[in-house]
C-alpha atoms as a PDB file:
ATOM      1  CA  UNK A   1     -47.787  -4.108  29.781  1.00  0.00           C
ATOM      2  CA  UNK A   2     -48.680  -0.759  31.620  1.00  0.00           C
ATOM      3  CA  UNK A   3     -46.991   2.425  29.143  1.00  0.00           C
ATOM      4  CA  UNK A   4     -45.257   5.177  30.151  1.00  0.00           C
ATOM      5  CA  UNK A   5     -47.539   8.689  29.286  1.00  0.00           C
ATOM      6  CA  UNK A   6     -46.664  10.541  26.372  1.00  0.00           C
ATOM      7  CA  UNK A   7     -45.923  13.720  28.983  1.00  0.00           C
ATOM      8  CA  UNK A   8     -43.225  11.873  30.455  1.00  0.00           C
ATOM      9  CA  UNK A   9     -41.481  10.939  27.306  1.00  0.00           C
ATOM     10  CA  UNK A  10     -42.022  15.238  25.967  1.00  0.00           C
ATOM     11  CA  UNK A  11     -40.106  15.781  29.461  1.00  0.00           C
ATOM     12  CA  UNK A  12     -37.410  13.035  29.405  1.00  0.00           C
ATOM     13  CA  UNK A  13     -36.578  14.300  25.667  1.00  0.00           C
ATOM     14  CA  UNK A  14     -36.330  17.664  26.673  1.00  0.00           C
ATOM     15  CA  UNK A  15     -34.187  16.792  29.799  1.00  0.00           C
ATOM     16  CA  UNK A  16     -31.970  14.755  27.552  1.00  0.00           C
ATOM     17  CA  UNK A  17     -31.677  17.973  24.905  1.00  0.00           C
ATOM     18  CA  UNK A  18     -30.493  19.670  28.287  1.00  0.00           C
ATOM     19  CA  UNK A  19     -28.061  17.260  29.072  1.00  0.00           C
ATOM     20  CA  UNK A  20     -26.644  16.888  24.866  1.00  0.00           C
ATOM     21  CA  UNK A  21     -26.178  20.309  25.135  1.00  0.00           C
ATOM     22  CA  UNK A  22     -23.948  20.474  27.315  1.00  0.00           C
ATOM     23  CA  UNK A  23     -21.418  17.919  26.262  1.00  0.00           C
ATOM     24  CA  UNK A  24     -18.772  19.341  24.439  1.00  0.00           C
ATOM     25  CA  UNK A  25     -18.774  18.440  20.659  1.00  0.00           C
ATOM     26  CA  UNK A  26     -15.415  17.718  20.320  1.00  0.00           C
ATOM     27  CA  UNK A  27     -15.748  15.472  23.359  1.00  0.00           C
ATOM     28  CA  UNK A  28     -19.030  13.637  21.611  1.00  0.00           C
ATOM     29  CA  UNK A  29     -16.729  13.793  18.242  1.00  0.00           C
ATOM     30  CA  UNK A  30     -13.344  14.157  18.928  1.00  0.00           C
ATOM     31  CA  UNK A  31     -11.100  13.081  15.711  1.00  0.00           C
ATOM     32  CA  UNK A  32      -8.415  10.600  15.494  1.00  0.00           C
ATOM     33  CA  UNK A  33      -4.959  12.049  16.200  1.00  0.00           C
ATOM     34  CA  UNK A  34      -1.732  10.994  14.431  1.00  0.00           C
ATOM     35  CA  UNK A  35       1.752  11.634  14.505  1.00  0.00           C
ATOM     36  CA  UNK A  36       2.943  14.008  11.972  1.00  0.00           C
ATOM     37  CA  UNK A  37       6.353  12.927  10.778  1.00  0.00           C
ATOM     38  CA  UNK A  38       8.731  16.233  10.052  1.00  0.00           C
ATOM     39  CA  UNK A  39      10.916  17.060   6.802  1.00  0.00           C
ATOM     40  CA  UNK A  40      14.156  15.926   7.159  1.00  0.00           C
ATOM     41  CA  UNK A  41      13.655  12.990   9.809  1.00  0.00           C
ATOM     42  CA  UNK A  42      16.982  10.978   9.543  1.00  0.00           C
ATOM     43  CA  UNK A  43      16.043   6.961   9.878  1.00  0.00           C
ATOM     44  CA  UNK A  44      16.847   3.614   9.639  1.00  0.00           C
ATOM     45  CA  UNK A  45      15.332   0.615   7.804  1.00  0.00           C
ATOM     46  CA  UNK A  46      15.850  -2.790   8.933  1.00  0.00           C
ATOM     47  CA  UNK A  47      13.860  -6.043   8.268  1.00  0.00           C
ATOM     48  CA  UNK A  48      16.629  -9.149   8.204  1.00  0.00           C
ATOM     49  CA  UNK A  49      18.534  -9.946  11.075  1.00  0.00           C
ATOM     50  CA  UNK A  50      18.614  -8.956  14.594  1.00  0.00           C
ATOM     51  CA  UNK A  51      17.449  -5.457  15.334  1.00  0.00           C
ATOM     52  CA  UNK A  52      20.262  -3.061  15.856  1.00  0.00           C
ATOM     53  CA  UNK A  53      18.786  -0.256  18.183  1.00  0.00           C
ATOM     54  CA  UNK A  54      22.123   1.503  18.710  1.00  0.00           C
ATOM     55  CA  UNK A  55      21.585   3.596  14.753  1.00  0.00           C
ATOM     56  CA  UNK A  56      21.361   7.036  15.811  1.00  0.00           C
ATOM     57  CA  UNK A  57      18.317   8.405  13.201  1.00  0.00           C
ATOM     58  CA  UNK A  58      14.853   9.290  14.323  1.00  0.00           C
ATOM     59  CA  UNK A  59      12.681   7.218  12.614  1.00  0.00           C
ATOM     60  CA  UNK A  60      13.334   3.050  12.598  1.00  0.00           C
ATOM     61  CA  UNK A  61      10.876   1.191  10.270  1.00  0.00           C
ATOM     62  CA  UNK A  62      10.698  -2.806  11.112  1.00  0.00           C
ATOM     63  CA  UNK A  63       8.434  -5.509  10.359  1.00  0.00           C
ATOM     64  CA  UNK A  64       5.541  -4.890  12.402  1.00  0.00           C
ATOM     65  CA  UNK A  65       4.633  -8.822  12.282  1.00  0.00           C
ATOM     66  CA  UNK A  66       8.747  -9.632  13.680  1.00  0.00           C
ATOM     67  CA  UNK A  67       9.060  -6.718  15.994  1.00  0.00           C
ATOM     68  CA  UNK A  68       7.622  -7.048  19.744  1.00  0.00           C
ATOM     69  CA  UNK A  69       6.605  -4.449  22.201  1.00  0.00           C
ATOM     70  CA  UNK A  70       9.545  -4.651  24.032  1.00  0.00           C
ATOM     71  CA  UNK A  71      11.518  -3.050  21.013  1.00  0.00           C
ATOM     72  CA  UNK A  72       9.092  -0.150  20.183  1.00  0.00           C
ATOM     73  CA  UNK A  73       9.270   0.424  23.783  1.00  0.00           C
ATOM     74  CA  UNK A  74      12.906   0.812  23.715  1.00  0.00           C
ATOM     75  CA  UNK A  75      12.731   2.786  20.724  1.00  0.00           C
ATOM     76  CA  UNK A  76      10.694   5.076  22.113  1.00  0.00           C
ATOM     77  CA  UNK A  77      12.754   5.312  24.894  1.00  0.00           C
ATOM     78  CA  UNK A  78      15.702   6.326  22.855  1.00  0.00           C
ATOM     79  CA  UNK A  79      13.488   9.138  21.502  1.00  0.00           C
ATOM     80  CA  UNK A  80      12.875   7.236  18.569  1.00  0.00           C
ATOM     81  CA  UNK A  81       9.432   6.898  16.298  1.00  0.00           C
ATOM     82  CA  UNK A  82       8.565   3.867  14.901  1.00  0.00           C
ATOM     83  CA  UNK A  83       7.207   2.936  11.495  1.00  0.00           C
ATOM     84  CA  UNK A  84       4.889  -0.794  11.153  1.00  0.00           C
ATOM     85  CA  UNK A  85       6.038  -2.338   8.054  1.00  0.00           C
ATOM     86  CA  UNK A  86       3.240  -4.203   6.573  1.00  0.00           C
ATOM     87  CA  UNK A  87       2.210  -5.706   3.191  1.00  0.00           C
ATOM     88  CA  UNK A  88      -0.988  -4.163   2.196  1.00  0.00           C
ATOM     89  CA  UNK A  89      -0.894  -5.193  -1.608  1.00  0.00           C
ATOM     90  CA  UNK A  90       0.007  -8.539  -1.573  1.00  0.00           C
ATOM     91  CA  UNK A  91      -0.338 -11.979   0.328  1.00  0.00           C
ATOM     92  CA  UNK A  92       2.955 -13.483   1.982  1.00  0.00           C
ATOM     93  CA  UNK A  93       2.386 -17.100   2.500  1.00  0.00           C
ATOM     94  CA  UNK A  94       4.389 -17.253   5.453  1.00  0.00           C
ATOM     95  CA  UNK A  95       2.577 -14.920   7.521  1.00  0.00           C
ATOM     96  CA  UNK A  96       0.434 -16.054  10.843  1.00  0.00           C
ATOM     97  CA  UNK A  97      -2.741 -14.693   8.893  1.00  0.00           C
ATOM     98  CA  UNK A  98      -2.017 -16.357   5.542  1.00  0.00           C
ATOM     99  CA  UNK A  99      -5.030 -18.566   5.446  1.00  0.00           C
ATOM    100  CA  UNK A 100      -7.615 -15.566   6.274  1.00  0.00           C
ATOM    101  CA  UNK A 101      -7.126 -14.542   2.192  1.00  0.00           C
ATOM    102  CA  UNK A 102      -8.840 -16.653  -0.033  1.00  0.00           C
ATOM    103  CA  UNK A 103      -7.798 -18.139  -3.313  1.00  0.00           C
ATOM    104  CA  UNK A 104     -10.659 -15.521  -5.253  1.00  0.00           C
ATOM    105  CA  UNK A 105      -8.125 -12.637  -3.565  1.00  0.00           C
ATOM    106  CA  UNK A 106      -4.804 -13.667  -4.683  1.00  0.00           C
ATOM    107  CA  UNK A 107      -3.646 -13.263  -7.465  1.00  0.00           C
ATOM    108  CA  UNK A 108      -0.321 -13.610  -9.799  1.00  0.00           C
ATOM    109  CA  UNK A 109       2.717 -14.209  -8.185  1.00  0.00           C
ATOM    110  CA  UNK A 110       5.061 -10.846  -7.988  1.00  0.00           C
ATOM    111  CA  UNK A 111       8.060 -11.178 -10.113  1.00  0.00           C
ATOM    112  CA  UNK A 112      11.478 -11.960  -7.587  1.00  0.00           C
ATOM    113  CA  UNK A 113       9.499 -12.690  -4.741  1.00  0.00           C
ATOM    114  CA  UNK A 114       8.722 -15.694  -4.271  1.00  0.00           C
ATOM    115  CA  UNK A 115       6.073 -16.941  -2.132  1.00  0.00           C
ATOM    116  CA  UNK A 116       4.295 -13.583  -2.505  1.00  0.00           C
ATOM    117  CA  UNK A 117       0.838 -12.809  -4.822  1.00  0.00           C
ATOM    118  CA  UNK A 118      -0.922  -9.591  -5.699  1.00  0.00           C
ATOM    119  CA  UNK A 119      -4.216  -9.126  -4.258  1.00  0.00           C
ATOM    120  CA  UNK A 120      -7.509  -8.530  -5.804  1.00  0.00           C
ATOM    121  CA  UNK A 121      -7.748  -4.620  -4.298  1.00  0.00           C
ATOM    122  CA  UNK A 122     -11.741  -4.074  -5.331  1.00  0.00           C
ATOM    123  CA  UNK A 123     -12.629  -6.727  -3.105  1.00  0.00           C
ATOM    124  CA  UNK A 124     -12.318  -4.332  -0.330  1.00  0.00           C
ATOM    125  CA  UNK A 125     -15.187  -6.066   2.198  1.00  0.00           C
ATOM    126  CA  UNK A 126     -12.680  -8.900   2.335  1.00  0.00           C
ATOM    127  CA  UNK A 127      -9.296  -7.180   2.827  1.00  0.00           C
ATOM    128  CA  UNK A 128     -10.455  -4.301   5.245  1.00  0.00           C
ATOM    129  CA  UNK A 129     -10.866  -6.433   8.305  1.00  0.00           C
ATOM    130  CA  UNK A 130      -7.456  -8.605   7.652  1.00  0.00           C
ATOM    131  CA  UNK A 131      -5.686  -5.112   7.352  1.00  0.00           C
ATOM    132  CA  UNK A 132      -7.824  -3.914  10.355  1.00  0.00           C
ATOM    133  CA  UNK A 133      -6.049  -6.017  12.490  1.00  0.00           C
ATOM    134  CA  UNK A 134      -3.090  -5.740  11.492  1.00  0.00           C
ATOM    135  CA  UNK A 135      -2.969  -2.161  12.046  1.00  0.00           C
ATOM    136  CA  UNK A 136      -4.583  -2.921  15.135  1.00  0.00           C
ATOM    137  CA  UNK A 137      -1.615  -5.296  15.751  1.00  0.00           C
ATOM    138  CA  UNK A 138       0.935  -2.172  15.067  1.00  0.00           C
ATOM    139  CA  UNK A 139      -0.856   0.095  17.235  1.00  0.00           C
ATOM    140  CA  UNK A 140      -1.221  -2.217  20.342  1.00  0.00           C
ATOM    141  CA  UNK A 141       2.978  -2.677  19.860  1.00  0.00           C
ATOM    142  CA  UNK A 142       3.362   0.889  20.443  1.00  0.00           C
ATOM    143  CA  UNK A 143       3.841   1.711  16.872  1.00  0.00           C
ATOM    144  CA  UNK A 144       3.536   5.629  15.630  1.00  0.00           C
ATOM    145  CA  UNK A 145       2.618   4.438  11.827  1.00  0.00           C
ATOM    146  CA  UNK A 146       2.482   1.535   8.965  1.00  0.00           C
ATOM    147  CA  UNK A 147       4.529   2.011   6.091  1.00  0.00           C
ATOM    148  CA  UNK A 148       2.252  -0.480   3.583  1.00  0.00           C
ATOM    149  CA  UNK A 149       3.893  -1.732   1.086  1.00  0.00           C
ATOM    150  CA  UNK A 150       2.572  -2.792  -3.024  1.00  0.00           C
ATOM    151  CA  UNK A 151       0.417  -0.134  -2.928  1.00  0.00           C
ATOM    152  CA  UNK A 152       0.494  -0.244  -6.971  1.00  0.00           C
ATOM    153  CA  UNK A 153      -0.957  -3.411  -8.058  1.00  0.00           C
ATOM    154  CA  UNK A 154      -2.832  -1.969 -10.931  1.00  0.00           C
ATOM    155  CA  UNK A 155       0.318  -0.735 -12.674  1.00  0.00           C
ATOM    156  CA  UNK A 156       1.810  -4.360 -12.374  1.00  0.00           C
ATOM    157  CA  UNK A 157       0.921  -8.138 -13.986  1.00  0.00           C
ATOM    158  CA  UNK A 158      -1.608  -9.116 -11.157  1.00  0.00           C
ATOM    159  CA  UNK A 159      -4.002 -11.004 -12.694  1.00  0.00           C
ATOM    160  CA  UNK A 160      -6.686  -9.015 -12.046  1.00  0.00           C
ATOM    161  CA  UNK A 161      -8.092  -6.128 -14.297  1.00  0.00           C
ATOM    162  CA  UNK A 162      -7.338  -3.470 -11.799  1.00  0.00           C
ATOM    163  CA  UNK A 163      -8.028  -0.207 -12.806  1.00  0.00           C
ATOM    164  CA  UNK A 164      -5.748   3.608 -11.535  1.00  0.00           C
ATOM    165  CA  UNK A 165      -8.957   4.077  -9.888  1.00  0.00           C
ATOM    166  CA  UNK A 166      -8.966   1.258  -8.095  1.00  0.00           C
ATOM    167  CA  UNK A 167      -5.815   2.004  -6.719  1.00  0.00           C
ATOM    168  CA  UNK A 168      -6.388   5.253  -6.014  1.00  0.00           C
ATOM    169  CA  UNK A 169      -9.708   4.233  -4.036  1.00  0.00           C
ATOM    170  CA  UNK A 170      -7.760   1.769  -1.736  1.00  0.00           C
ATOM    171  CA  UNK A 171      -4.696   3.278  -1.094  1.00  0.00           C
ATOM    172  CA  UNK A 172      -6.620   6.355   0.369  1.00  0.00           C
ATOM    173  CA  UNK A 173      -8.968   3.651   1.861  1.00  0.00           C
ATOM    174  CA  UNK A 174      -5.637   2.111   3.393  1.00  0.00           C
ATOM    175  CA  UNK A 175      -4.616   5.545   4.705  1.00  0.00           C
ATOM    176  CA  UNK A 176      -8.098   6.221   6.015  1.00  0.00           C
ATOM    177  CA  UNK A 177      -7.910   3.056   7.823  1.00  0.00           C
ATOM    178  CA  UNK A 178      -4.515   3.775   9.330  1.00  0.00           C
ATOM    179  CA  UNK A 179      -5.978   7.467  10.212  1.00  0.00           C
ATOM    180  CA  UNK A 180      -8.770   6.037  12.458  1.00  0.00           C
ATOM    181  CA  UNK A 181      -6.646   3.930  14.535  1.00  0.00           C
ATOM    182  CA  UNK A 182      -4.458   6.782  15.211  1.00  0.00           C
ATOM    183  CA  UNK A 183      -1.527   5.995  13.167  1.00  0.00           C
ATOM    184  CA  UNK A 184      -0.017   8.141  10.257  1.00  0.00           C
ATOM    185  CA  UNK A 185       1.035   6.478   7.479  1.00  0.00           C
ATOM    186  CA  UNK A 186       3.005   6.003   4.266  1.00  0.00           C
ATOM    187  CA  UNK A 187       3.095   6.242   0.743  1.00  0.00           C
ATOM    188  CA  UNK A 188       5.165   3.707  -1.250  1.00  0.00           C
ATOM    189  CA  UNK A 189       4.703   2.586  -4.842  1.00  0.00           C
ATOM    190  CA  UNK A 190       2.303   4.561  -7.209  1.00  0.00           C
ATOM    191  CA  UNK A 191       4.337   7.591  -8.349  1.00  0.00           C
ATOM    192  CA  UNK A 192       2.060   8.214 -10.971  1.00  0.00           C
ATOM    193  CA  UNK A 193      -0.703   8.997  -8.523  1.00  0.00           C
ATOM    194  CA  UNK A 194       1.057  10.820  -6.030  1.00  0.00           C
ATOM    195  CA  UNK A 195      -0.164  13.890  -6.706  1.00  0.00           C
ATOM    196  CA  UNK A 196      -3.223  12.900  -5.440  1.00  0.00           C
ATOM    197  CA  UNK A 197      -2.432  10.651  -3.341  1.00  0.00           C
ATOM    198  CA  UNK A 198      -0.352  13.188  -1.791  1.00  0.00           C
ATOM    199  CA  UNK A 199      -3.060  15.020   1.141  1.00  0.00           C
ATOM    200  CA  UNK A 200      -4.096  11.665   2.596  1.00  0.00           C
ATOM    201  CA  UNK A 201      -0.557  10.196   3.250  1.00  0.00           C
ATOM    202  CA  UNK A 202       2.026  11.589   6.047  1.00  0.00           C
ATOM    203  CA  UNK A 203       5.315  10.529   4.408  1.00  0.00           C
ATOM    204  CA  UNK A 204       6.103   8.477   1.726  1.00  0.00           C
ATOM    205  CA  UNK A 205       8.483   5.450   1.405  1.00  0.00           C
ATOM    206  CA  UNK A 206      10.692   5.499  -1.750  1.00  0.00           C
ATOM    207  CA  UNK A 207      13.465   2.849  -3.081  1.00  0.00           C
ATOM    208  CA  UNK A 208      15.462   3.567  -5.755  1.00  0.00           C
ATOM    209  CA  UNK A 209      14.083   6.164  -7.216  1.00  0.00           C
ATOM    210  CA  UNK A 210      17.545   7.573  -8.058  1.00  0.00           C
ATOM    211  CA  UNK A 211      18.916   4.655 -10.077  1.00  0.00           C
ATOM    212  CA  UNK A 212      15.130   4.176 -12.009  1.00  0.00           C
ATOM    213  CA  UNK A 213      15.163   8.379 -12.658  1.00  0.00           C
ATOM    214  CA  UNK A 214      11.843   8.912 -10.955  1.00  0.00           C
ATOM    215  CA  UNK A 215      12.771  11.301  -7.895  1.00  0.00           C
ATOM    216  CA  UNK A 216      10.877  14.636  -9.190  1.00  0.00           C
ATOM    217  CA  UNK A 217       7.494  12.542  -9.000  1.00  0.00           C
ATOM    218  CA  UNK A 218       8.266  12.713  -5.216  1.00  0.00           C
ATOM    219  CA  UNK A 219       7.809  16.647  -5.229  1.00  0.00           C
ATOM    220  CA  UNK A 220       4.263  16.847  -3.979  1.00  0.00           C
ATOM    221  CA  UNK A 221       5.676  15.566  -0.695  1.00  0.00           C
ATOM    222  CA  UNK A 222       8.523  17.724  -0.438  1.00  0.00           C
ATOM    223  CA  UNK A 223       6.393  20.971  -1.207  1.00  0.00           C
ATOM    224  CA  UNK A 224       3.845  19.947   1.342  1.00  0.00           C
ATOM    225  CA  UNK A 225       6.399  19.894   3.985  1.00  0.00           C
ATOM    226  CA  UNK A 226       6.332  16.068   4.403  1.00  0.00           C
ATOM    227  CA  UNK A 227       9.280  13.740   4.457  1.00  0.00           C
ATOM    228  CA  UNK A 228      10.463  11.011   2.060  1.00  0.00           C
ATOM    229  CA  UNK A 229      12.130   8.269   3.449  1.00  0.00           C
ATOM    230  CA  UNK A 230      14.564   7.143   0.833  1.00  0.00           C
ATOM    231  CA  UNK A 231      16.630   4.333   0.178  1.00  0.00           C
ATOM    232  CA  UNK A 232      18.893   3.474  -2.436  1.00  0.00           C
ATOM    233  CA  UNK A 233      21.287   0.211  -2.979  1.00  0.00           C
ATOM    234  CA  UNK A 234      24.717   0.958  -4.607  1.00  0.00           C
ATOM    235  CA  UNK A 235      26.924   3.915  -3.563  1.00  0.00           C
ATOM    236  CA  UNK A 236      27.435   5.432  -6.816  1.00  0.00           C
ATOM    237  CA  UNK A 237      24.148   6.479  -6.688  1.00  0.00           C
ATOM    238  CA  UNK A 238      24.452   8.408  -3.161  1.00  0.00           C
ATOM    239  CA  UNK A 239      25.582  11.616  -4.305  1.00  0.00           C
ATOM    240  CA  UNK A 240      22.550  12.403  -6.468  1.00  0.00           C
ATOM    241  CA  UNK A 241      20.174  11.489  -3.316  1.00  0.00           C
ATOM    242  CA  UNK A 242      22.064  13.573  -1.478  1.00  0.00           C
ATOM    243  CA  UNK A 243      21.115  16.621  -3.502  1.00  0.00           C
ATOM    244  CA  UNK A 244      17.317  15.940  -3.082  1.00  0.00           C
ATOM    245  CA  UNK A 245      15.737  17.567  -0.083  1.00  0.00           C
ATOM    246  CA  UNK A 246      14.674  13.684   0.832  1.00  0.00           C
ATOM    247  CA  UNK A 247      15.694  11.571   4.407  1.00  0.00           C
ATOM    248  CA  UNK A 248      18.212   9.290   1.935  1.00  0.00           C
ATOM    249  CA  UNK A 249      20.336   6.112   2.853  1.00  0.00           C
ATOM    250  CA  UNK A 250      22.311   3.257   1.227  1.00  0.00           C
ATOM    251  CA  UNK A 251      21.060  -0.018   2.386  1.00  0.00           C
ATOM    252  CA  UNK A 252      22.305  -3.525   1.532  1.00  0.00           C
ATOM    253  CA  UNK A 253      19.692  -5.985  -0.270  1.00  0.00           C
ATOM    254  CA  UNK A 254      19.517  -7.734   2.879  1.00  0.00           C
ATOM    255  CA  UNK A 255      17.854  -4.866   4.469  1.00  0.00           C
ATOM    256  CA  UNK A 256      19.599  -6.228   7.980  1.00  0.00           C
ATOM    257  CA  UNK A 257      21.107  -3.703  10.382  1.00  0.00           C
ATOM    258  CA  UNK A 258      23.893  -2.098   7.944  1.00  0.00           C
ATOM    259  CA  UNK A 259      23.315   1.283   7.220  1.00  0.00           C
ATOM    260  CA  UNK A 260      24.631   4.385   5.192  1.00  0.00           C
ATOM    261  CA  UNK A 261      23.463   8.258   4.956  1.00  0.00           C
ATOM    262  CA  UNK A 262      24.001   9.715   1.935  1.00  0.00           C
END
């Protein structure tokens, strides 16, 4: 085999340095971009029944699984963003990639939800690519971000001796993975970390947090400049959400199309 002289591989190094050189480094490097949701966003949450596009708010989050491209589409049409809903903590045994989780990742069931199990969180090699494609999934439908949910399995029965630091190291490894497909995303569950938590999330999703008398924990959000999407569940408790500086609504347990601002 006949090889090439060392003076033509100085010369084709140097004429590659050349041609480096001259590529931008942003081009060679250039970032993810997201959408950066704005304080005060009005929107809509809907994950039962038939999708009502008529609410007038500016952000709708849906099931990312139910919801086709067709809707986001529309959504977007209407001027609308869009948020993925998507369980992050937990397995659902009804979903299409159910069997991709293996019995050593699930864990206890979660208390009033049946047919649902926390997941073992450390075993991040395992979960990464499921969640890859399911933010994948969002993104090809047109989505603008995932709102994960059960992003606090360590502060729960989940039959696994999960750790604040282990929750701490995959939510931001959730949000990092949402990040590099070009989608912001969400915050819900794990108050208590929040303040941390806080500069690698875009929003954060909150229920309740009225009637259980955690609201302030939301601050971080609120003095960064970054919306929380709140929901609460029985009109006496509207008044006090409407005092907060957060996007607030009354929902039904249903979580279909019926909606309320507060």
């Amino acid at each position: 085999m006949r090889r090439t002289p060392r003076t033509v591989f100085v010369a084709l190094a140097a004429l590659a340095a050349v041609v480096i050189s001259t590529v931008p480094a942003a081009a060679a490097t250039a970032p993810a971009t997201w959408w950066k949701p704005a304080a005060g966003a009005t929107w809509q949450m809907q994950f039962t029944g038939v999708l009502d596009q008529s609410v007038a708010a500016d952000v709708y989050d849906i099931d990312g699984a139910d919801a086709t491209r067709a809707q986001v589409t529309k959504l977007h049409a209407a001027g609308r963003k869009v948020l993925c809903y998507v369980d992050a903590g937990s397995w659902e045994n009804w979903r299409a990639d159910a069997a991709r989780f293996p019995a050593a990742v699930r864990g206890k069931a979660l208390d009033g939800w049946a047919g649902e199990q926390w997941l073992d969180i450390r075993q991040w090699d395992t979960l990464r690519p499921i969640l890859a494609d399911r933010f994948a999934t969002c993104r090809a439908k047109g989505f603008d971000a995932v709102d994960p949910d059960n992003m606090d399995g360590y502060a729960n029965a989940s039959g696994f001796p999960l750790t604040a630091t282990d929750q701490l190291l995959f939510n931001r490894r959730v949000a990092d993975l949402a990040h590099s497909l070009g989608l912001a995303v969400g915050l819900k569950n794990d108050l208590e970390q929040i303040t941390r938590l806080q500069p690698s999330f875009d929003f954060a999703v909150n229920e309740s947090c009225v009637q259980w008398k955690e609201c302030a924990l939301l601050s971080p959000f609120v003095t960064a400049g970054k919306p929380v999407f709140h929901v609460e569940y029985k009109a006496s408790l509207c008044p006090t959400a409407a005092n907060l500086r957060f996007s607030s609504i009354r929902k039904n347990l249903r979580l279909d199309a019926f909606r309320a601002t507060c």
